[in-house]
PDB file of N, CA and C in Angstrom:
ATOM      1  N   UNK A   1     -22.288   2.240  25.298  1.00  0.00           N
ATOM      2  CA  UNK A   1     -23.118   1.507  26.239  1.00  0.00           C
ATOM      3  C   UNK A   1     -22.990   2.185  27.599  1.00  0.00           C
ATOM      4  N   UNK A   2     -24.271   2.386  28.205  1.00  0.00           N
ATOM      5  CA  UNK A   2     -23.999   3.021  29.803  1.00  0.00           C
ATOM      6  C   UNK A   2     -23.988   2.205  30.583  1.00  0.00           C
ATOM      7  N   UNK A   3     -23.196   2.463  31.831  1.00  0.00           N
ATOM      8  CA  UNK A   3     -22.640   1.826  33.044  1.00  0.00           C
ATOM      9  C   UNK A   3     -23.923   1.406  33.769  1.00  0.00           C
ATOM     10  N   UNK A   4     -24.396  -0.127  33.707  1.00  0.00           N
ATOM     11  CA  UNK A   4     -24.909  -0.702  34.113  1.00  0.00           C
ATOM     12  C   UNK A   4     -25.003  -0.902  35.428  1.00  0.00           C
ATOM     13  N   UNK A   5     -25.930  -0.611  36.338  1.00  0.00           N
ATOM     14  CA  UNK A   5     -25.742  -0.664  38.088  1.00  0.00           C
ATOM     15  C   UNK A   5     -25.644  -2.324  38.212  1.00  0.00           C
ATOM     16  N   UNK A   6     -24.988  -3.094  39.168  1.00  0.00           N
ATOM     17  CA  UNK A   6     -24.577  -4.081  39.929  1.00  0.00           C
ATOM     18  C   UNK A   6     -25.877  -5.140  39.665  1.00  0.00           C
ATOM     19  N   UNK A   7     -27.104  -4.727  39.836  1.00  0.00           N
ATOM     20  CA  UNK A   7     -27.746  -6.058  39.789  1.00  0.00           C
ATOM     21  C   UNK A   7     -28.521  -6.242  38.880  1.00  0.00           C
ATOM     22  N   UNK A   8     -28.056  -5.013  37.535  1.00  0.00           N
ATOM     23  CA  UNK A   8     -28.475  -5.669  35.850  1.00  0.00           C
ATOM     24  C   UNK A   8     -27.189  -6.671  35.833  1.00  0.00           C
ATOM     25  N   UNK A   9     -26.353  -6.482  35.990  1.00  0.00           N
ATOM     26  CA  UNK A   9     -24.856  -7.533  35.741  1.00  0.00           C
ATOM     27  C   UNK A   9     -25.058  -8.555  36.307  1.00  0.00           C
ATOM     28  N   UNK A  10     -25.627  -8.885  37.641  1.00  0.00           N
ATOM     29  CA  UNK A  10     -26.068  -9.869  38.319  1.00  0.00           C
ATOM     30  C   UNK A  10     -27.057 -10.941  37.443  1.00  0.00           C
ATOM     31  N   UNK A  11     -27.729  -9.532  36.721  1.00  0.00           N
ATOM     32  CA  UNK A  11     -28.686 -10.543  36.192  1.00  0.00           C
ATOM     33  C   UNK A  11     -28.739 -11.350  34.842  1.00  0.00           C
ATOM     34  N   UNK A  12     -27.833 -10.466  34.132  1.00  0.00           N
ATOM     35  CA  UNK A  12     -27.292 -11.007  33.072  1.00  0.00           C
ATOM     36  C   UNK A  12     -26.493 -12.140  33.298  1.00  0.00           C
ATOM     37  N   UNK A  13     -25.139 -12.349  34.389  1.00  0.00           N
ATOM     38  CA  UNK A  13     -24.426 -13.365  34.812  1.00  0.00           C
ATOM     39  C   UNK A  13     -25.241 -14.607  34.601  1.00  0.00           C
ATOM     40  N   UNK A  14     -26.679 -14.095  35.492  1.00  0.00           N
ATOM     41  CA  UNK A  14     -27.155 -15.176  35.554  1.00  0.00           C
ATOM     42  C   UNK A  14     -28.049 -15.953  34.575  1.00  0.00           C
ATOM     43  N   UNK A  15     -28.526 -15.263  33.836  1.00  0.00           N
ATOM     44  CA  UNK A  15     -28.800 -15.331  32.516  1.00  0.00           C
ATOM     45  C   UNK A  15     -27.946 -16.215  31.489  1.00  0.00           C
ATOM     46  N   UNK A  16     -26.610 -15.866  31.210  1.00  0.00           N
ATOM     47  CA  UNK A  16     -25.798 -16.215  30.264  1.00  0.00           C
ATOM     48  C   UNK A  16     -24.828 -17.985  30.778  1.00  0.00           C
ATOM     49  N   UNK A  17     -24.814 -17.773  32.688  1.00  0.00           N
ATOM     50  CA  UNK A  17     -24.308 -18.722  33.227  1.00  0.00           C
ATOM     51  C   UNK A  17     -24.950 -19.624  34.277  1.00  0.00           C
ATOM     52  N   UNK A  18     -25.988 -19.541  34.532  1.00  0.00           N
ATOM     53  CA  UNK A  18     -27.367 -19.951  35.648  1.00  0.00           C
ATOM     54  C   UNK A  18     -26.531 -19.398  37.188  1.00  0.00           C
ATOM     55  N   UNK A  19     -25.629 -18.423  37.204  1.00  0.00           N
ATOM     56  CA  UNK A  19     -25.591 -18.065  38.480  1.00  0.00           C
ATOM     57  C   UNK A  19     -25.191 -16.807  38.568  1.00  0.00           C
ATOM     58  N   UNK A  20     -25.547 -15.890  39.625  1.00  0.00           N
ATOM     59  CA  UNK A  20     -25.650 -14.681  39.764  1.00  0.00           C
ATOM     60  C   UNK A  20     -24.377 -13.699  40.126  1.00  0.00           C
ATOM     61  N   UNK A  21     -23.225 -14.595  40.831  1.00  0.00           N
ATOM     62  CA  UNK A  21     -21.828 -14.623  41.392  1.00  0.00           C
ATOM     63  C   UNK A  21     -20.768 -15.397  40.523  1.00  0.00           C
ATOM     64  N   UNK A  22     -19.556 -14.292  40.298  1.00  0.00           N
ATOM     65  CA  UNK A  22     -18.668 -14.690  39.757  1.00  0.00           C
ATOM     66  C   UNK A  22     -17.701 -15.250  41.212  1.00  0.00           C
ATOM     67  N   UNK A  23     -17.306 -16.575  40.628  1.00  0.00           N
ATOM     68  CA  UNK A  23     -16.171 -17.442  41.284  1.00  0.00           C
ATOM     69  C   UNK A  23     -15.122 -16.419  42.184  1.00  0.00           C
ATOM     70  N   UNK A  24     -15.357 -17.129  43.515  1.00  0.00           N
ATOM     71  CA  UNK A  24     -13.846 -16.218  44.231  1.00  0.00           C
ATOM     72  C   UNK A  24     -12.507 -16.200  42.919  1.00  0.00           C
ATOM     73  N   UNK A  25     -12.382 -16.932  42.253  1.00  0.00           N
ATOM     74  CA  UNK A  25     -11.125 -16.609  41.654  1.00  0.00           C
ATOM     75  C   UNK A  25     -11.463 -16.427  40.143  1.00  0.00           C
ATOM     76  N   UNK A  26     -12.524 -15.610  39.803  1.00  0.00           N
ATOM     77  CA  UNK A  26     -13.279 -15.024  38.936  1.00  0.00           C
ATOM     78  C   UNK A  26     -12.932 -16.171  37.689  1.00  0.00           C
ATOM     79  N   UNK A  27     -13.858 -15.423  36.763  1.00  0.00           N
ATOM     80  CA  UNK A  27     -14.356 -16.280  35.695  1.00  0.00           C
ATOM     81  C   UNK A  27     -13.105 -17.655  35.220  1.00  0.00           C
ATOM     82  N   UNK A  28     -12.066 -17.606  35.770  1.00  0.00           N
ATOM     83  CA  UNK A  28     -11.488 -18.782  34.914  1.00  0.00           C
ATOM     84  C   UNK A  28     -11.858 -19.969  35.593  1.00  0.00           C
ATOM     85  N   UNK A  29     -12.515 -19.743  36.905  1.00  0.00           N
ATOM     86  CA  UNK A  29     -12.832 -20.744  37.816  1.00  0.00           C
ATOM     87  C   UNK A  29     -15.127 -21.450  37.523  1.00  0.00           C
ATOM     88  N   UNK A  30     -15.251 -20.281  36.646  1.00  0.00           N
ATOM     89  CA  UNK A  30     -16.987 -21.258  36.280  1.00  0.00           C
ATOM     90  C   UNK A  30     -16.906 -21.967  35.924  1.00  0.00           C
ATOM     91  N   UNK A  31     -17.925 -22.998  36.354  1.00  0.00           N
ATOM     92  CA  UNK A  31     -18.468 -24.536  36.124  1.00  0.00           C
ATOM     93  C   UNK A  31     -19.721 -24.378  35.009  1.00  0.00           C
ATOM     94  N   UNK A  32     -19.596 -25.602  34.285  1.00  0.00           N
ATOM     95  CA  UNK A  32     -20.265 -26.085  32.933  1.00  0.00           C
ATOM     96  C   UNK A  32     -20.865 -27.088  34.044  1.00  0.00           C
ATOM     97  N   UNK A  33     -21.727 -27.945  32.960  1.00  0.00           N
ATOM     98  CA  UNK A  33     -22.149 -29.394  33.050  1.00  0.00           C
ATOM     99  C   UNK A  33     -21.236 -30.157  33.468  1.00  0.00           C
ATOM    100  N   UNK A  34     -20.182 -29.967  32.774  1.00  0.00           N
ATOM    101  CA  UNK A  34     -19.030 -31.234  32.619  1.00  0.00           C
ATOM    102  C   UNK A  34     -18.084 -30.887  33.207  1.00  0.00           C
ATOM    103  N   UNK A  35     -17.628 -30.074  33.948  1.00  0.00           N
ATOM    104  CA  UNK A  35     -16.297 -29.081  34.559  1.00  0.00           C
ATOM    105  C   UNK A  35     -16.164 -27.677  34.295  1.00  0.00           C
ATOM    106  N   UNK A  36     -14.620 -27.553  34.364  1.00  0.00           N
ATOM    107  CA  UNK A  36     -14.954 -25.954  34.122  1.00  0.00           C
ATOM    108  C   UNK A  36     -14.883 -25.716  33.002  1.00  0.00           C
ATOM    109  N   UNK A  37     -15.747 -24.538  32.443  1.00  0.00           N
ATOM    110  CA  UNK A  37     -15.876 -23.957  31.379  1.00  0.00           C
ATOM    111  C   UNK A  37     -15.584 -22.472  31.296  1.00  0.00           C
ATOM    112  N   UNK A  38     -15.111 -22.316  30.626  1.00  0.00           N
ATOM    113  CA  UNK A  38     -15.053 -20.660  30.201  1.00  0.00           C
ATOM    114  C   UNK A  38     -16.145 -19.674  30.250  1.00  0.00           C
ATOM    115  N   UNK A  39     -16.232 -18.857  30.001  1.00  0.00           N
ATOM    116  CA  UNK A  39     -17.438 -17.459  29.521  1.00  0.00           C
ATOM    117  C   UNK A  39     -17.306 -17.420  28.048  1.00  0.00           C
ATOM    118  N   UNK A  40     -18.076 -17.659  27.386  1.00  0.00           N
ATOM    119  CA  UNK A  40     -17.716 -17.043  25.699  1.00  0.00           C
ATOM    120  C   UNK A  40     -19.023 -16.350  25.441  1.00  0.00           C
ATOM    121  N   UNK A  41     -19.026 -15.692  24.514  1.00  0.00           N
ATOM    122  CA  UNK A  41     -19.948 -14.965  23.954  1.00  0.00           C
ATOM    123  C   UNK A  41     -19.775 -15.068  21.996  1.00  0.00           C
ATOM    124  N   UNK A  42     -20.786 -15.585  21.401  1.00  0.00           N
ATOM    125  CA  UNK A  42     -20.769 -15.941  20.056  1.00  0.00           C
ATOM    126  C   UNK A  42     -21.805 -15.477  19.269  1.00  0.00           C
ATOM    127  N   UNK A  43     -21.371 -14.948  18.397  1.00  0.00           N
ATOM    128  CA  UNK A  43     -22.099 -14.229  17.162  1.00  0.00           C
ATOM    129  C   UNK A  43     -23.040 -15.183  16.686  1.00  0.00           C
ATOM    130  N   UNK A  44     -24.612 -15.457  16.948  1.00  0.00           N
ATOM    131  CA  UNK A  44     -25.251 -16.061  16.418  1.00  0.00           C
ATOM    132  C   UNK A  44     -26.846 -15.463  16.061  1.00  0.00           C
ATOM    133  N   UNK A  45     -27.669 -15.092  15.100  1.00  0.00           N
ATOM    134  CA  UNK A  45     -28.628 -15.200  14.679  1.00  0.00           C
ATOM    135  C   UNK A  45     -28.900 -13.778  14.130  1.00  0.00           C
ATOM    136  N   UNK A  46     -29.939 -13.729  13.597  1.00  0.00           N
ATOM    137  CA  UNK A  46     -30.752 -12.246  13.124  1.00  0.00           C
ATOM    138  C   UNK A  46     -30.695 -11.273  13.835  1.00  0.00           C
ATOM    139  N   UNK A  47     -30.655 -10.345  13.515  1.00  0.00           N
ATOM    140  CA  UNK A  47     -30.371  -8.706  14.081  1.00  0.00           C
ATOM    141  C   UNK A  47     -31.885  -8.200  14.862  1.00  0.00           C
ATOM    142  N   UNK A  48     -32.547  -8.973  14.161  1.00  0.00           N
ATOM    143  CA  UNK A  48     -34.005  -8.593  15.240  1.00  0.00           C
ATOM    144  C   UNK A  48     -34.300  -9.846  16.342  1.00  0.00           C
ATOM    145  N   UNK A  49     -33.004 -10.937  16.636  1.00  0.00           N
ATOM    146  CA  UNK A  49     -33.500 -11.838  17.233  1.00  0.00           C
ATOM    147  C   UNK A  49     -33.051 -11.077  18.791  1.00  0.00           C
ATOM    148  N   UNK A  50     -33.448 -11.514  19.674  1.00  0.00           N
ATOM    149  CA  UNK A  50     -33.295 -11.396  21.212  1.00  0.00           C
ATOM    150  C   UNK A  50     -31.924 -12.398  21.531  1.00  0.00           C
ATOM    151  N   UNK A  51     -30.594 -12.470  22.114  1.00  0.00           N
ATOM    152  CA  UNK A  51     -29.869 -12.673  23.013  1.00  0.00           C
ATOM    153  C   UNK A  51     -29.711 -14.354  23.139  1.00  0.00           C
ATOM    154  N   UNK A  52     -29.086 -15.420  23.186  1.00  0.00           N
ATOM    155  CA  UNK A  52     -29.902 -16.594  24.107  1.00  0.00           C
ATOM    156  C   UNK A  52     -28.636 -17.173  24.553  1.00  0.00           C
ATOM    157  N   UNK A  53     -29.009 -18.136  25.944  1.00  0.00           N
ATOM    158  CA  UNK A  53     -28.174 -18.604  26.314  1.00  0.00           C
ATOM    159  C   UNK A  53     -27.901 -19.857  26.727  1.00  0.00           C
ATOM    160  N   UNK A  54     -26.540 -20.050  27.015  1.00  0.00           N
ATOM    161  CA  UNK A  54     -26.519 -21.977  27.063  1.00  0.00           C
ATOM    162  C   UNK A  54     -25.868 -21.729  28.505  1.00  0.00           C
ATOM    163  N   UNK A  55     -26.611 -22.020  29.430  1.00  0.00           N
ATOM    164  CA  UNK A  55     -26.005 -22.210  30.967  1.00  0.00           C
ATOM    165  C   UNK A  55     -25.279 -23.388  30.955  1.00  0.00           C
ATOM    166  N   UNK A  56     -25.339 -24.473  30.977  1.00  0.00           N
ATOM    167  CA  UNK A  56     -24.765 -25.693  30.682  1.00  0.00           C
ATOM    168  C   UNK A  56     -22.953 -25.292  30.183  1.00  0.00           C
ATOM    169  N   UNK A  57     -22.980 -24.538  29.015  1.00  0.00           N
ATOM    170  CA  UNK A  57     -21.750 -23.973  28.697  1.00  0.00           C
ATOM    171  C   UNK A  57     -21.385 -22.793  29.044  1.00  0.00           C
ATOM    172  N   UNK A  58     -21.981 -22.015  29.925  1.00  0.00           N
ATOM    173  CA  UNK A  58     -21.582 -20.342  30.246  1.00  0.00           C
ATOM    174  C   UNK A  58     -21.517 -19.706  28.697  1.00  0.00           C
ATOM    175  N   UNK A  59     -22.596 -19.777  27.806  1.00  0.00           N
ATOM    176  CA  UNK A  59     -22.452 -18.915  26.732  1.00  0.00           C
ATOM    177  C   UNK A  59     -23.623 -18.801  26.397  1.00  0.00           C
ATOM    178  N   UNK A  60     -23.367 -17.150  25.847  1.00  0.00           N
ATOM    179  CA  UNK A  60     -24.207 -16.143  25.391  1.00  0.00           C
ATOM    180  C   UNK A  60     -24.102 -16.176  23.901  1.00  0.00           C
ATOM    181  N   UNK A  61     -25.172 -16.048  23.619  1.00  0.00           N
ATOM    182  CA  UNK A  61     -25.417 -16.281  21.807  1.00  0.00           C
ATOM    183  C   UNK A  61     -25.962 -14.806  21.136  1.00  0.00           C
ATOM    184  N   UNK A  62     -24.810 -13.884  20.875  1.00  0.00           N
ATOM    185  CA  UNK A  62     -25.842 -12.655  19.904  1.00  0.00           C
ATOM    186  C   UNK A  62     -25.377 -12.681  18.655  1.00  0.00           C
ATOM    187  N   UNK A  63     -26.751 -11.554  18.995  1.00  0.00           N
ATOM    188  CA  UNK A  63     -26.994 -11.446  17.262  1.00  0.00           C
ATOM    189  C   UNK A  63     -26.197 -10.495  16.689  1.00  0.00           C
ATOM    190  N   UNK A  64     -25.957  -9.967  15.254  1.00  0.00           N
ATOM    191  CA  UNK A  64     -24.778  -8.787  15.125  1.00  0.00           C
ATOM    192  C   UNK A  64     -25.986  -7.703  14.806  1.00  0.00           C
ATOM    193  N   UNK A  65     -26.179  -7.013  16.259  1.00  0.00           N
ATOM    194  CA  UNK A  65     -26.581  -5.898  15.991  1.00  0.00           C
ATOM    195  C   UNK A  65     -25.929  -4.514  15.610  1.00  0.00           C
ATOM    196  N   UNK A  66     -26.623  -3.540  14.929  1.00  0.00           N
ATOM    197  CA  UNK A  66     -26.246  -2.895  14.370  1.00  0.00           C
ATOM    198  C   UNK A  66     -25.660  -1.539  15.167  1.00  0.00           C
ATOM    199  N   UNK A  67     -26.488  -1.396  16.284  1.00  0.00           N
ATOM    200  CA  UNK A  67     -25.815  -0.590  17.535  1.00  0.00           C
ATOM    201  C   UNK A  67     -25.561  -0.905  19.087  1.00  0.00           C
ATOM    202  N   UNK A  68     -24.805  -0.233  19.518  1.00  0.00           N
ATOM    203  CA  UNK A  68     -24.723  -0.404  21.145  1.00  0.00           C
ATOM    204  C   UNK A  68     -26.224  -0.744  21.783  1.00  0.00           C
ATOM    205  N   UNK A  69     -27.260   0.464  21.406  1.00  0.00           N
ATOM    206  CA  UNK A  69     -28.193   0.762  21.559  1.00  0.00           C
ATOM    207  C   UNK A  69     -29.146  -0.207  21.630  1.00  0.00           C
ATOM    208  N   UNK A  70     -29.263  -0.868  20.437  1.00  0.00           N
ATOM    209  CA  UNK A  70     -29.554  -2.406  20.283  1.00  0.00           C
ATOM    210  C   UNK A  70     -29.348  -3.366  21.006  1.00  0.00           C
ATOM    211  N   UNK A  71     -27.568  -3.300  21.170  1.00  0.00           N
ATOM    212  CA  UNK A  71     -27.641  -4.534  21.947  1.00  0.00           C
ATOM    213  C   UNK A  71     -28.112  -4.376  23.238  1.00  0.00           C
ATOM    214  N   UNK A  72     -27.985  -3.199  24.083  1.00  0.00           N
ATOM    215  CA  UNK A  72     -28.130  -3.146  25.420  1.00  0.00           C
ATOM    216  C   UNK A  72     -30.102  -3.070  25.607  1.00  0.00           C
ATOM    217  N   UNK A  73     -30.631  -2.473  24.719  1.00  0.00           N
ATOM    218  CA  UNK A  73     -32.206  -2.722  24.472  1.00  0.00           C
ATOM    219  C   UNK A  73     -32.021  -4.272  24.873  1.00  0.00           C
ATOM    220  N   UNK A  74     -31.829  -5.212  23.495  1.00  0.00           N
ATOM    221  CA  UNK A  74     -31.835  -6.549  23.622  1.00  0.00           C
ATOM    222  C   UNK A  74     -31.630  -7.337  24.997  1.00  0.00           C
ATOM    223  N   UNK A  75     -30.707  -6.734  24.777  1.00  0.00           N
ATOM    224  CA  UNK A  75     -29.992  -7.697  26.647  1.00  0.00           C
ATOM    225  C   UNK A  75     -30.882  -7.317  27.643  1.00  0.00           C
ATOM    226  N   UNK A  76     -31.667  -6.571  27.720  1.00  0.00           N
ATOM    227  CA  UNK A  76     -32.497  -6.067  28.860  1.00  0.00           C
ATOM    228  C   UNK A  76     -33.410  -6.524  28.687  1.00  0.00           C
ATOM    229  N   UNK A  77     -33.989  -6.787  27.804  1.00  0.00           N
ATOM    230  CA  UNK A  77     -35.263  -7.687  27.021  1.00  0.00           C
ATOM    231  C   UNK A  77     -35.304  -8.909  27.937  1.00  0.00           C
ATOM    232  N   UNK A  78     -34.021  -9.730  27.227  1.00  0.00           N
ATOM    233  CA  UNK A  78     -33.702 -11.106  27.715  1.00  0.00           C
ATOM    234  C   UNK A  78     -33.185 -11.149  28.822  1.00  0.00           C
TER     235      UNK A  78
END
């Protein structure tokens, strides 16, 4: 995977967590719905599906793609 410039990451953050900035005392400090929540990222759906996410829980839902290539296509998609 290639080194992504600063405000694809921004945008993914915000994507996967509805905000664009990680916490002064980085990720153990993001907020859910309900308090704080973690970052997770979980293996879910078809290899041709696109990425999705639950802001509410700070999680990212992929698919098991078959390359880097893929996933970083995908993620740019979404």
């Amino acid at each position: 995977m290639t080194a992504w410039p600063a405000e694809k990451k921004a945008r993914l953050l915000q994507f996967s967590t509805g905000t664009s900035r990680i916490p002064v005392n980085g990720f153990k400090d993001l907020q859910g719905s309900d308090g704080p929540r973690r970052f997770t990222i979980e293996k879910s759906g078809a290899p041709t599906n696109l990425p999705s996410s639950h802001t509410c829980f700070n999680r990212i839902d992929l698919p098991p793609y078959a390359t880097f290539e893929d996933l970083e296509t995908k993620l740019s998609w979404a």
